[in-house]
Protein backbone atom coordinates (compact mmCIF):
# COMPACT_ATOMS: atom_id res chain seq x y z
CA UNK A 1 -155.73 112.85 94.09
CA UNK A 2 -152.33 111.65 95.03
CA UNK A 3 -151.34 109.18 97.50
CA UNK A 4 -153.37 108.81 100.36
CA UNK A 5 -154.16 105.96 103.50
CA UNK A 6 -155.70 103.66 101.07
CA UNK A 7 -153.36 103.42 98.90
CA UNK A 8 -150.35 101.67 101.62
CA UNK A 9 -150.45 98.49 101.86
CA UNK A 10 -148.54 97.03 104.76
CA UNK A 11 -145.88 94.57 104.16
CA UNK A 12 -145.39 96.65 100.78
CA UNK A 13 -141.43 98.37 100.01
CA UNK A 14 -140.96 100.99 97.94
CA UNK A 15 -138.08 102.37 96.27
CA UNK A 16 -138.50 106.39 96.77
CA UNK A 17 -135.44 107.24 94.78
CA UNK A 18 -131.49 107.62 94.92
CA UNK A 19 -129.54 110.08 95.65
CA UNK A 20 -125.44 110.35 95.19
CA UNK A 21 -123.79 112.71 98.31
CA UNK A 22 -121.33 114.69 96.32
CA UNK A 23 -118.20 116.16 98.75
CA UNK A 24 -119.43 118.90 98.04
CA UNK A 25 -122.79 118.68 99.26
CA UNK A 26 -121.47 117.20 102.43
CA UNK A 27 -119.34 120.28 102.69
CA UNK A 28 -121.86 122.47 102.56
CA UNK A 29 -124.87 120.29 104.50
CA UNK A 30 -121.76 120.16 107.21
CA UNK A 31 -121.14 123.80 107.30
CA UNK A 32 -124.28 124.75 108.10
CA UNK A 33 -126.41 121.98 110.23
CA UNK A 34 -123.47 119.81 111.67
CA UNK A 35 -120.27 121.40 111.44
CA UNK A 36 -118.15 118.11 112.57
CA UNK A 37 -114.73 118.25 111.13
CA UNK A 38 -115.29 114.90 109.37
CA UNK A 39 -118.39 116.23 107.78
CA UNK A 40 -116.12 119.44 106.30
CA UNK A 41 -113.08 118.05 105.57
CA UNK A 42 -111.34 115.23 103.69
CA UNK A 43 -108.31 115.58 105.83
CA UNK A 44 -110.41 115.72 109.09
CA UNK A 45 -112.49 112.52 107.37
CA UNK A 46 -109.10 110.68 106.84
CA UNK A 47 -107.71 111.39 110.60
CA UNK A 48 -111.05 110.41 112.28
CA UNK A 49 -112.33 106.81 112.83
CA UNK A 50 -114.32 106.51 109.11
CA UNK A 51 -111.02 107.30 107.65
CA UNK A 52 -112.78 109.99 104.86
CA UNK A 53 -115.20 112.41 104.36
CA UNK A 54 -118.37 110.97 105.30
CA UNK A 55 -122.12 112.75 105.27
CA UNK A 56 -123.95 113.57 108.42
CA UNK A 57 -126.78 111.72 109.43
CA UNK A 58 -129.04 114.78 109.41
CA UNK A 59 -128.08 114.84 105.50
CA UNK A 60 -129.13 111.39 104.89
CA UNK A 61 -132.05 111.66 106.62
CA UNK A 62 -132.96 115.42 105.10
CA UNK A 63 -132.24 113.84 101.68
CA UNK A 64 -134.64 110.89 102.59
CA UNK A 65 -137.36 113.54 103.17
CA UNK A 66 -137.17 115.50 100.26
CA UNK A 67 -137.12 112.44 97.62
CA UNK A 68 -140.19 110.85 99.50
CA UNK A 69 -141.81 114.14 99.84
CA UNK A 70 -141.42 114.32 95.63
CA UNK A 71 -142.24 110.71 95.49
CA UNK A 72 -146.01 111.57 97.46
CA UNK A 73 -146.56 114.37 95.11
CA UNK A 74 -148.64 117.47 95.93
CA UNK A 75 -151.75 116.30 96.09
CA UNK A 76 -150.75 113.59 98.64
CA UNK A 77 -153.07 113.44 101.91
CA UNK A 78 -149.92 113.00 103.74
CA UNK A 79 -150.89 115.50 106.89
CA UNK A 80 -147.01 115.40 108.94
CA UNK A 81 -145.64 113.03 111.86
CA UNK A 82 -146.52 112.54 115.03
CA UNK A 83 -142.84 111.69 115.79
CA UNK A 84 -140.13 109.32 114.91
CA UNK A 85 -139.65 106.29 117.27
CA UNK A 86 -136.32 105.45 115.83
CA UNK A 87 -133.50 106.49 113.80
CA UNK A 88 -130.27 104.22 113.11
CA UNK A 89 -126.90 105.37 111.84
CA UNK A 90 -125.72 102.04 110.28
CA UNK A 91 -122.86 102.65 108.26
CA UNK A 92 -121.47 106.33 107.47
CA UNK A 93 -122.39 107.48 104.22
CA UNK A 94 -119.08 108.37 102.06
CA UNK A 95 -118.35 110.82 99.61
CA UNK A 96 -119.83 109.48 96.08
CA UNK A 97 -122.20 107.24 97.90
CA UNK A 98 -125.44 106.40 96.09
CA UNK A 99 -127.80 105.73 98.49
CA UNK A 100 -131.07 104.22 97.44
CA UNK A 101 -133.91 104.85 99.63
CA UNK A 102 -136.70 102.31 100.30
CA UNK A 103 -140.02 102.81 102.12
CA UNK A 104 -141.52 100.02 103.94
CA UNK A 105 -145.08 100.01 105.53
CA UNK A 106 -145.15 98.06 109.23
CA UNK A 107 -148.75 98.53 109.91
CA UNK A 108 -151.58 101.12 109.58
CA UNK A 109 -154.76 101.84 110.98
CA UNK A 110 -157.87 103.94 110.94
CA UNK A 111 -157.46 106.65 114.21
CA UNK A 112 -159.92 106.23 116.84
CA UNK A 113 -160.48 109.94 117.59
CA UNK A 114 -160.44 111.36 113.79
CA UNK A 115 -162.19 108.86 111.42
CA UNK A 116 -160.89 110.65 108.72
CA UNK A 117 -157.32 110.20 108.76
CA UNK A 118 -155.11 106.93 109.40
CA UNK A 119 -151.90 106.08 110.91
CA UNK A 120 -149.37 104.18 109.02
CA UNK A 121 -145.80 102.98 110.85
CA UNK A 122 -143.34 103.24 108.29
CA UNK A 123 -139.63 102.54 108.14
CA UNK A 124 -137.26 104.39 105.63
CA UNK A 125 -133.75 102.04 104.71
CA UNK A 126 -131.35 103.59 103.05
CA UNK A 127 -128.92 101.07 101.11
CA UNK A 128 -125.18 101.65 99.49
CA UNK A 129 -123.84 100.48 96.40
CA UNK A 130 -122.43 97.72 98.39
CA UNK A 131 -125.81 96.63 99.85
CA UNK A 132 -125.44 97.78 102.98
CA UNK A 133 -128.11 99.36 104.97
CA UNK A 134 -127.09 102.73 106.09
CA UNK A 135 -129.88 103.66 107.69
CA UNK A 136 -132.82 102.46 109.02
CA UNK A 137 -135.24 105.44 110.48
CA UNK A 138 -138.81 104.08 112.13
CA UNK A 139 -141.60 106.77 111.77
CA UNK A 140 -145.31 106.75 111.81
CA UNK A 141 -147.43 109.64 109.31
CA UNK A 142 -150.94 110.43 109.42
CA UNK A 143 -152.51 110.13 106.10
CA UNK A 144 -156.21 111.25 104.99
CA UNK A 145 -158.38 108.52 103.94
CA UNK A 146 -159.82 109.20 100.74
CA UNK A 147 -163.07 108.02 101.41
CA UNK A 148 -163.70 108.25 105.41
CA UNK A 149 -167.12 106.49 106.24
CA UNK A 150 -165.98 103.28 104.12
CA UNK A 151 -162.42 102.91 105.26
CA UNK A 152 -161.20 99.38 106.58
CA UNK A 153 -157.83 99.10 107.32
């Protein structure tokens, strides 16, 4: 079995993996989710106040999901979001940017109405090469407990 309720513990960080935002893949994120000249353009990116192609936000955040997705693994008892509370822009994300992407687990706990699942609060933080946060996105993800009449939290 993959990752499931039992296996966060709060207080933990985890790296989830890093991704570099090629121009290209800005480009072509840009073109067809958030078609902002400074998300298509180098010239655009140069005029505008980040002075360069930078990524959108949706991208970072899209990219966040897919390496944590690969990260939980199919057999994960990860069963979606209720919603996200929060999500911070920090710093825009420029072309060649490796972003590293961190997990960190707030708090957790068994849900009142379904016994067998939890809810854990978790915040993703993206960093740059420079060690700047770039983003910081609060969440919370229902995860199945693994063994549901014995679970603490």
């Amino acid at each position: 079995m993959g990752i499931s309720y039992e296996d966060l513990e709060v207080g933990s960080t985890t790296e989830i993996g890093r991704y570099t935002f090629e121009p290209d893949d800005i480009k072509a994120f840009a073109q067809r989710y958030d078609p902002q000249p400074f998300h298509l353009d180098e010239e655009a990116g140069k005029a505008s106040p980040f002075g360069g192609l930078v990524a959108s936000g949706w991208h970072t955040c899209s990219v966040f999901m897919s390496l944590l997705i690969k990260k939980l693994g199919p057999d994960s008892t990860s069963m979606g979001s209720p919603g996200i509370d929060s999500i911070r822009w920090l710093k825009p994300v420029r072309a060649g940017d490796t972003i590293t992407m961190l997990q960190k687990i707030h708090d957790k706990r068994v849900s009142a109405s379904k016994p067998d699942r939890g809810i854990v609060s978790t915040e993703w933080i993206g960093i740059n090469g420079a060690g700047d946060t770039v983003i910081s996105v609060h969440t919370k993800v229902i995860f199945g407990l693994r063994h549901p009449q014995g679970a603490g939290a």
